[in-house]
Protein backbone atom coordinates (compact mmCIF):
# COMPACT_ATOMS: atom_id res chain seq x y z
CA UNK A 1 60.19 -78.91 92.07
CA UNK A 2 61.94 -75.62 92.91
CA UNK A 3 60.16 -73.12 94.34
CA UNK A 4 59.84 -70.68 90.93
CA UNK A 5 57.86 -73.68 89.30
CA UNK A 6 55.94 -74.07 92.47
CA UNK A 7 54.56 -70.30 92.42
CA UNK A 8 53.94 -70.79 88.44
CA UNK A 9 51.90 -73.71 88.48
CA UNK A 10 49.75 -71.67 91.87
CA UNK A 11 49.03 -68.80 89.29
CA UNK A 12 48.26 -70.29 86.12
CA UNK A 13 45.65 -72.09 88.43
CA UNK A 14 44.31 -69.48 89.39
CA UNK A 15 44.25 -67.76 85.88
CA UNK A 16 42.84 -70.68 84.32
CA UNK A 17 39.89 -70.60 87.07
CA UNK A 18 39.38 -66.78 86.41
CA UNK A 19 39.35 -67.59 82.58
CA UNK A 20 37.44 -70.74 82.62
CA UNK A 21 34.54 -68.76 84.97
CA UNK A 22 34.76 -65.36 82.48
CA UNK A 23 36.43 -63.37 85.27
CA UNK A 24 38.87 -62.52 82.68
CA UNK A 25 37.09 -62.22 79.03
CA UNK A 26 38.37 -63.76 76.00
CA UNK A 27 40.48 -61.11 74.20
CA UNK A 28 41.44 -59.63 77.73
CA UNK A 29 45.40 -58.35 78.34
CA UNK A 30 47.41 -60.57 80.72
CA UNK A 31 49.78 -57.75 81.99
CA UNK A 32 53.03 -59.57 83.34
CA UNK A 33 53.71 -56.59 85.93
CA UNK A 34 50.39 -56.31 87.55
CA UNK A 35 50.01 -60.07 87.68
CA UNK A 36 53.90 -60.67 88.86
CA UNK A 37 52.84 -57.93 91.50
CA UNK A 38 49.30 -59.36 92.93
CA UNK A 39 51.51 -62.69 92.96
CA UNK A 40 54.73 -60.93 94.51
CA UNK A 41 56.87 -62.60 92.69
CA UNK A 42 59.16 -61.63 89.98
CA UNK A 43 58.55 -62.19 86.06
CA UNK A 44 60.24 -65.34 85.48
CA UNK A 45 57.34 -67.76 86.73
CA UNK A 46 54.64 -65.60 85.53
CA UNK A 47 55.86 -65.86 81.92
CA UNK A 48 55.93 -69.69 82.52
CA UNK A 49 52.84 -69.72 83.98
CA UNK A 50 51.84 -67.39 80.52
CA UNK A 51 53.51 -70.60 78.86
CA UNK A 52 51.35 -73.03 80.47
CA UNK A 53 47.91 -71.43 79.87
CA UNK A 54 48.95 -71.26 76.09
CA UNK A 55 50.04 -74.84 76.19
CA UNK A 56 46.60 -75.72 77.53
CA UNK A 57 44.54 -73.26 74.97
CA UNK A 58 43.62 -70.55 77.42
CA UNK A 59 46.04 -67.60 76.27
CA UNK A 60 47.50 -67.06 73.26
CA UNK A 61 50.79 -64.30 72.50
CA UNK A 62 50.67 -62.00 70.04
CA UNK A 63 52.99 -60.10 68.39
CA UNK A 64 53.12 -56.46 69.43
CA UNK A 65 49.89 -57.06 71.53
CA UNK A 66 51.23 -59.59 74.22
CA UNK A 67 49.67 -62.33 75.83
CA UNK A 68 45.75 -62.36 75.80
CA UNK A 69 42.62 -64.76 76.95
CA UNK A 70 42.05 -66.90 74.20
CA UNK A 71 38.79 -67.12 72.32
CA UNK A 72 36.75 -70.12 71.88
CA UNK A 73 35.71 -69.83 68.09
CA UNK A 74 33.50 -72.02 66.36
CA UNK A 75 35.89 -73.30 63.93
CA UNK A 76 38.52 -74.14 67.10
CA UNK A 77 35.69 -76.26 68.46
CA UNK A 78 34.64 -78.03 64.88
CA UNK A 79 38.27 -78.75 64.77
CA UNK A 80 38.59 -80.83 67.80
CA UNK A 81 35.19 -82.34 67.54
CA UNK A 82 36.20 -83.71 63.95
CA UNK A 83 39.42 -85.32 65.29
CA UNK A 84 37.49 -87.09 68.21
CA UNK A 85 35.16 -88.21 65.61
CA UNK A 86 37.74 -89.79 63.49
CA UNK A 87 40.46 -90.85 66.50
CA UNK A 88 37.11 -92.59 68.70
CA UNK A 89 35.75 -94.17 65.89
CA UNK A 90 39.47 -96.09 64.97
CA UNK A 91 39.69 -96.93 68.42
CA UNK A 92 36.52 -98.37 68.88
CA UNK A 93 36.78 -100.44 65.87
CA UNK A 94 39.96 -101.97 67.88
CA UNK A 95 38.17 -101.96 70.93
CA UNK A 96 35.13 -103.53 70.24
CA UNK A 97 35.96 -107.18 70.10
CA UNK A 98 37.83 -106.71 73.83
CA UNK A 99 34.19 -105.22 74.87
CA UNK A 100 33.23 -107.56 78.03
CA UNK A 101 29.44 -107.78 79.04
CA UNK A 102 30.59 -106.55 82.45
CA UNK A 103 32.54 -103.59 80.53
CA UNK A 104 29.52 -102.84 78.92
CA UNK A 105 27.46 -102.83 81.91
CA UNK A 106 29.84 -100.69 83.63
CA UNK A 107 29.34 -98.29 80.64
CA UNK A 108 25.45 -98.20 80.83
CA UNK A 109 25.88 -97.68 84.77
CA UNK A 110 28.48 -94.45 83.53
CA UNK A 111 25.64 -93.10 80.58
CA UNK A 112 22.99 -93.29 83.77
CA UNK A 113 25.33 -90.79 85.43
CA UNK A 114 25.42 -88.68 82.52
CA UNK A 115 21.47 -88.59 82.02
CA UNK A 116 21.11 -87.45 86.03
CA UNK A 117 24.16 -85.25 85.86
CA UNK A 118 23.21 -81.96 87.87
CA UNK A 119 25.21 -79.46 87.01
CA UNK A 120 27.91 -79.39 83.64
CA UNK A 121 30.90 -80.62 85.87
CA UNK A 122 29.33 -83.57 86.73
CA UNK A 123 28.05 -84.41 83.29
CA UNK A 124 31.29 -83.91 81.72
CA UNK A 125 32.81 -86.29 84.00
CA UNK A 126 30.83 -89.30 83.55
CA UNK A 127 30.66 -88.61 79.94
CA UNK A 128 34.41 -88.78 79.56
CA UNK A 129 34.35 -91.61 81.58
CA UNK A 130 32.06 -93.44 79.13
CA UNK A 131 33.96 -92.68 76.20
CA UNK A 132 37.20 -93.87 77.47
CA UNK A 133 35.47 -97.04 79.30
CA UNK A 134 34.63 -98.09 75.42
CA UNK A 135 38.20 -97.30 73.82
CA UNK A 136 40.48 -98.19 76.36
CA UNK A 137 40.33 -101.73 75.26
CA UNK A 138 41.72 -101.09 72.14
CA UNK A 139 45.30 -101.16 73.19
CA UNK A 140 46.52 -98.64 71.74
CA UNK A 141 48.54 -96.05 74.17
CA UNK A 142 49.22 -93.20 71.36
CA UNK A 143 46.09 -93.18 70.10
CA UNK A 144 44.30 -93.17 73.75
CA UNK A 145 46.61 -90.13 74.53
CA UNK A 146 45.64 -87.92 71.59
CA UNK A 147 41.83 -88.82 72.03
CA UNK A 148 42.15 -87.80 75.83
CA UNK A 149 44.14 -84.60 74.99
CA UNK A 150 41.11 -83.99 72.32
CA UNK A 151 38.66 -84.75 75.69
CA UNK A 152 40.79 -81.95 77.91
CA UNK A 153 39.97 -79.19 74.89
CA UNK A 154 36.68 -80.25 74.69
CA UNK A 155 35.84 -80.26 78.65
CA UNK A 156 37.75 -76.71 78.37
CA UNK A 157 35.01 -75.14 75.82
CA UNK A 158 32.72 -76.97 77.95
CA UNK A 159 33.47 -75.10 81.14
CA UNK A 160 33.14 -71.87 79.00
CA UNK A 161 29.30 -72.38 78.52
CA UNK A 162 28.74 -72.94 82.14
CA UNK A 163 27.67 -69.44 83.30
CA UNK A 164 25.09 -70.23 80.56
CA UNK A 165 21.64 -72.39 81.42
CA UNK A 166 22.05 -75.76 81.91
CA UNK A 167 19.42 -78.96 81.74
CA UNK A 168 19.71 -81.96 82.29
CA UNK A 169 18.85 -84.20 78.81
CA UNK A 170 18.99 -88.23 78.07
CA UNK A 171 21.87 -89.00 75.63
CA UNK A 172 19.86 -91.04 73.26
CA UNK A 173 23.63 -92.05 71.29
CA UNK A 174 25.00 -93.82 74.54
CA UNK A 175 21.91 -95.75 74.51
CA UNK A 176 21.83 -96.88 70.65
CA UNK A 177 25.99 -97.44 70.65
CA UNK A 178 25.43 -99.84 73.71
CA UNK A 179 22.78 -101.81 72.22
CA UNK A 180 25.00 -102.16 68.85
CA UNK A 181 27.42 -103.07 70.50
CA UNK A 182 25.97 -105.69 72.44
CA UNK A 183 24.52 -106.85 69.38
CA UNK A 184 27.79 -107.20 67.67
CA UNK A 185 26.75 -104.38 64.97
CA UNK A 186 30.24 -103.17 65.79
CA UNK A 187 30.04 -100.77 62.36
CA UNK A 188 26.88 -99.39 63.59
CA UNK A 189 28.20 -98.59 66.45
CA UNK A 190 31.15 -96.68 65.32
CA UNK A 191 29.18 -94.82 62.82
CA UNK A 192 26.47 -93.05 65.89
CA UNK A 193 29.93 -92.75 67.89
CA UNK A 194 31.68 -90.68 65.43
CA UNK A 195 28.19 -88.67 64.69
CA UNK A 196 27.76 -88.16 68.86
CA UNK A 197 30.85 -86.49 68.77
CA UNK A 198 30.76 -84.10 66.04
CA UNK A 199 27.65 -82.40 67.67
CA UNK A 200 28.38 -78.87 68.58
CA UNK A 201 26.08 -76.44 70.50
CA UNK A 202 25.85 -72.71 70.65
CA UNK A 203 24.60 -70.97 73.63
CA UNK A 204 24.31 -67.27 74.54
CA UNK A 205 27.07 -66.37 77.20
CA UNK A 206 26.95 -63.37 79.76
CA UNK A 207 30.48 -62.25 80.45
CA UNK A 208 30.97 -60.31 83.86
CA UNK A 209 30.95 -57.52 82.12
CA UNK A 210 27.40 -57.14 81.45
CA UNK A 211 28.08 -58.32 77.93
CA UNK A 212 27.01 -61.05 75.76
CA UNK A 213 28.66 -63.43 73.45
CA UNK A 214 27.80 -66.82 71.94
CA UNK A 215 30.16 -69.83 73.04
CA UNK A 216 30.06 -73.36 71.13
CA UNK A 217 30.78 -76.66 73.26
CA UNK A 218 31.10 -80.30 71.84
CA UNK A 219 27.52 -81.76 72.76
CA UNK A 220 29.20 -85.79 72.52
């Protein structure tokens, strides 16, 4: 790694941190000079690290109006919460018959961990860990991929709510897709999956500002 994509992958870190916390407020100018100069560097790894944060849905580039702080809109987040639906509930399907008791215990041990999460970092954890503890059996490596990219946005719109209050709650789906699948109601099972993860929330968000906007996060 040569030292140029060293210092670019060091500040879109740190830009993604400022943006994920609401340091830096959706809609906000990233200026290339006054970031290459904080950074002392010159432009050439700041615009990759500009590349980066747009690969990963943080900044977008505009015509005429440069690179900004991406908003989280509703649609954005019904978007990815409709492809998990769909993708999970395929690989499921493929999974299910691979679904040991001990894989299944493993699972309820993961959903416990979700219900007693303490903060949103640790919840989102163990519930991505649960998801991909029921689909990895499925054998399918393409599939998994897209489903886990799909997990990455949703863990990103996530992190944007959580500046806002957070409670711990009992995820009554984990429950009822275990016991289905345990029962061998495998369609059952696919249909409360693909309903868990089309649920979307909207909270009320301070931004550092002092001002208030309303973010949406996939619940599932």
């Amino acid at each position: 790694m040569s030292t140029e994509d060293t210092i670019a992958n060091r500040i879109s870190r740190v830009l993604a941190e400022r943006i994920i916390t609401g340091v830096l407020e959706p809609g906000s100018k990233l200026r290339q000079d006054h970031i290459a100069e904080e950074f002392g560097t010159s432009h050439v790894p700041v615009r990759e690290a500009f590349r980066r944060l747009e690969a990963q849905g943080l900044a977008v580039s505009q015509a005429r109006r440069g690179v900004r702080v991406a908003s989280f809109s509703l649609v954005e987040v019904q978007e990815v919460a409709l492809m998990r639906s769909v993708l999970e509930g395929l690989a499921l399907r493929h999974a299910a018959p691979h679904l040991t008791p001990y894989l299944l215990d493993e699972a309820k041990a993961v959903a416990d961990e979700c219900d007693n999460a303490k903060d949103i970092h640790q919840w989102d954890e163990a519930n991505r860990r649960f998801h991909r503890l029921l689909i990895t059996p499925c054998g399918l490596p393409r599939l998994l991929t897209a489903i886990e990219d799909l997990h990455v946005a949703g863990s990103r719109f996530l992190f944007a709510t959580s500046r806002a209050a957070w409670a711990p709650r009992v995820d009554a789906d984990h429950k009822a897709i275990l016991d289905n699948l345990r029962n061998g109601r495998i369609d059952q099972a696919v249909i409360i999956l693909e309903r868990h993860v089309k649920r979307v929330s909207h909270r009320p968000l301070p931004h550092v500002s002092g001002t208030r906007a309303t973010a949406f996060s996939i619940e599932g």
